[in-house]
Protein backbone atom coordinates (compact mmCIF):
# COMPACT_ATOMS: atom_id res chain seq x y z
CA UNK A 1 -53.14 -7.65 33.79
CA UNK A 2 -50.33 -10.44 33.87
CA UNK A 3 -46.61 -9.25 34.32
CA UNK A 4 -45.90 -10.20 30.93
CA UNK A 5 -48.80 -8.09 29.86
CA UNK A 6 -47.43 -5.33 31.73
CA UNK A 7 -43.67 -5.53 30.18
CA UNK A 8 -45.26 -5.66 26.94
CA UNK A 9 -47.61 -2.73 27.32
CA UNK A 10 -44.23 -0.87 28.37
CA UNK A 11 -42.58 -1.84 25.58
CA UNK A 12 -45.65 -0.63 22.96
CA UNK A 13 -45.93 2.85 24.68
CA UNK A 14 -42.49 3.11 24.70
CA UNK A 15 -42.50 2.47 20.89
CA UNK A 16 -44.87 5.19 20.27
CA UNK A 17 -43.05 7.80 22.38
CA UNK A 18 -40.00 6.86 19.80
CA UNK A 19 -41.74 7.15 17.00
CA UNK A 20 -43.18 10.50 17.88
CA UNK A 21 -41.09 12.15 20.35
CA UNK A 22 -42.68 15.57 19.77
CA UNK A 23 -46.41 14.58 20.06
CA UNK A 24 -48.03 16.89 22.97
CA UNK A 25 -48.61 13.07 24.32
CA UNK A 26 -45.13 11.88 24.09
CA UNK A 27 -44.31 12.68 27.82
CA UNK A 28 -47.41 11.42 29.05
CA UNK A 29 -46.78 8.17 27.44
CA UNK A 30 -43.52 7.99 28.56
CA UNK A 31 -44.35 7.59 32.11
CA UNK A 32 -47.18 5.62 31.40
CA UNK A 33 -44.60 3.61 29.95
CA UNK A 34 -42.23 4.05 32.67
CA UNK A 35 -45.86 2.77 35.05
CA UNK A 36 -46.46 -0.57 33.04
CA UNK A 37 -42.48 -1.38 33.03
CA UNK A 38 -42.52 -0.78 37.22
CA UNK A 39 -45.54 -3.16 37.21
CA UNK A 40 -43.49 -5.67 34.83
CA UNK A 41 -40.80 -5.29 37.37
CA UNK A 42 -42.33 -5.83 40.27
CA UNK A 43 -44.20 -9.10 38.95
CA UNK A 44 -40.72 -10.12 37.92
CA UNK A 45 -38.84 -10.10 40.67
CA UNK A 46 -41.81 -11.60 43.46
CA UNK A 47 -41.76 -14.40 40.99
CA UNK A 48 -38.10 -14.61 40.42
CA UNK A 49 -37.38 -18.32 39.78
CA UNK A 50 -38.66 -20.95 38.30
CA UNK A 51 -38.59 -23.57 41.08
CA UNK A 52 -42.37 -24.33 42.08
CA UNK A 53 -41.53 -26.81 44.87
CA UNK A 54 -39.96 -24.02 46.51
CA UNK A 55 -42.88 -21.26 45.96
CA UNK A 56 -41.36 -19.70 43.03
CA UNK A 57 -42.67 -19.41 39.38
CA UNK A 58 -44.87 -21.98 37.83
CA UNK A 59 -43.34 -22.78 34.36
CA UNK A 60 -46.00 -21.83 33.08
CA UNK A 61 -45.61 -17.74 34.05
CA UNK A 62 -41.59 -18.85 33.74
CA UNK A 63 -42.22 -19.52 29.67
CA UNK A 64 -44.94 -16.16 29.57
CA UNK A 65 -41.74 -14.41 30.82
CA UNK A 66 -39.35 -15.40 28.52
CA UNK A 67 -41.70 -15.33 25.44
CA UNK A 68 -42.37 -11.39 27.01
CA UNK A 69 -39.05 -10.28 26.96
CA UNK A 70 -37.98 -11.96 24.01
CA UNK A 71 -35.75 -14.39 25.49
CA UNK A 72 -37.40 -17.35 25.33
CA UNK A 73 -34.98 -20.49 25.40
CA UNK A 74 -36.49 -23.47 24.59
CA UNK A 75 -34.15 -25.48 26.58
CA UNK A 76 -36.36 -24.07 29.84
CA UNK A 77 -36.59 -27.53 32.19
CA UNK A 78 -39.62 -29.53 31.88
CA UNK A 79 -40.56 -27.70 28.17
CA UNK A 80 -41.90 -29.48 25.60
CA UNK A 81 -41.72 -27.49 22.84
């Protein structure tokens, strides 16, 4: 699983804990929540910029990222889009 993958898988078990807070499952999905969005974070922050030449993010995983967390900006250097 991809970093993006993780943040989103976060953000989908996170959804169901809201929408069913007193499920017998609710705190077990929090912290498998809580799991995925550590995973998201570390991914994150080992690939925290976007400056191959340098060994940071490929703008590929850069645009994944963005398009993740709902921030994508399609002014992102070297983007096509």
């Amino acid at each position: 699983m991809t970093g993006p993958e993780h943040y989103k898988e976060a953000e989908r078990l996170s959804a169901m804990v809201q929408r069913h807070p007193d499920s017998s499952d609710a705190v077990a999905l929090a912290i498998l929540a809580l799991a995925e969005a550590q995973l998201a974070h570390a991914a994150a922050t080992a690939l925290n910029d976007n400056h191959p030449q340098e060994g940071g993010m490929p703008l590929d995983d850069l645009t994944a990222w963005r398009e993740a967390a709902g921030t994508y900006a399609s002014s992102i250097k070297g983007d096509d889009r």
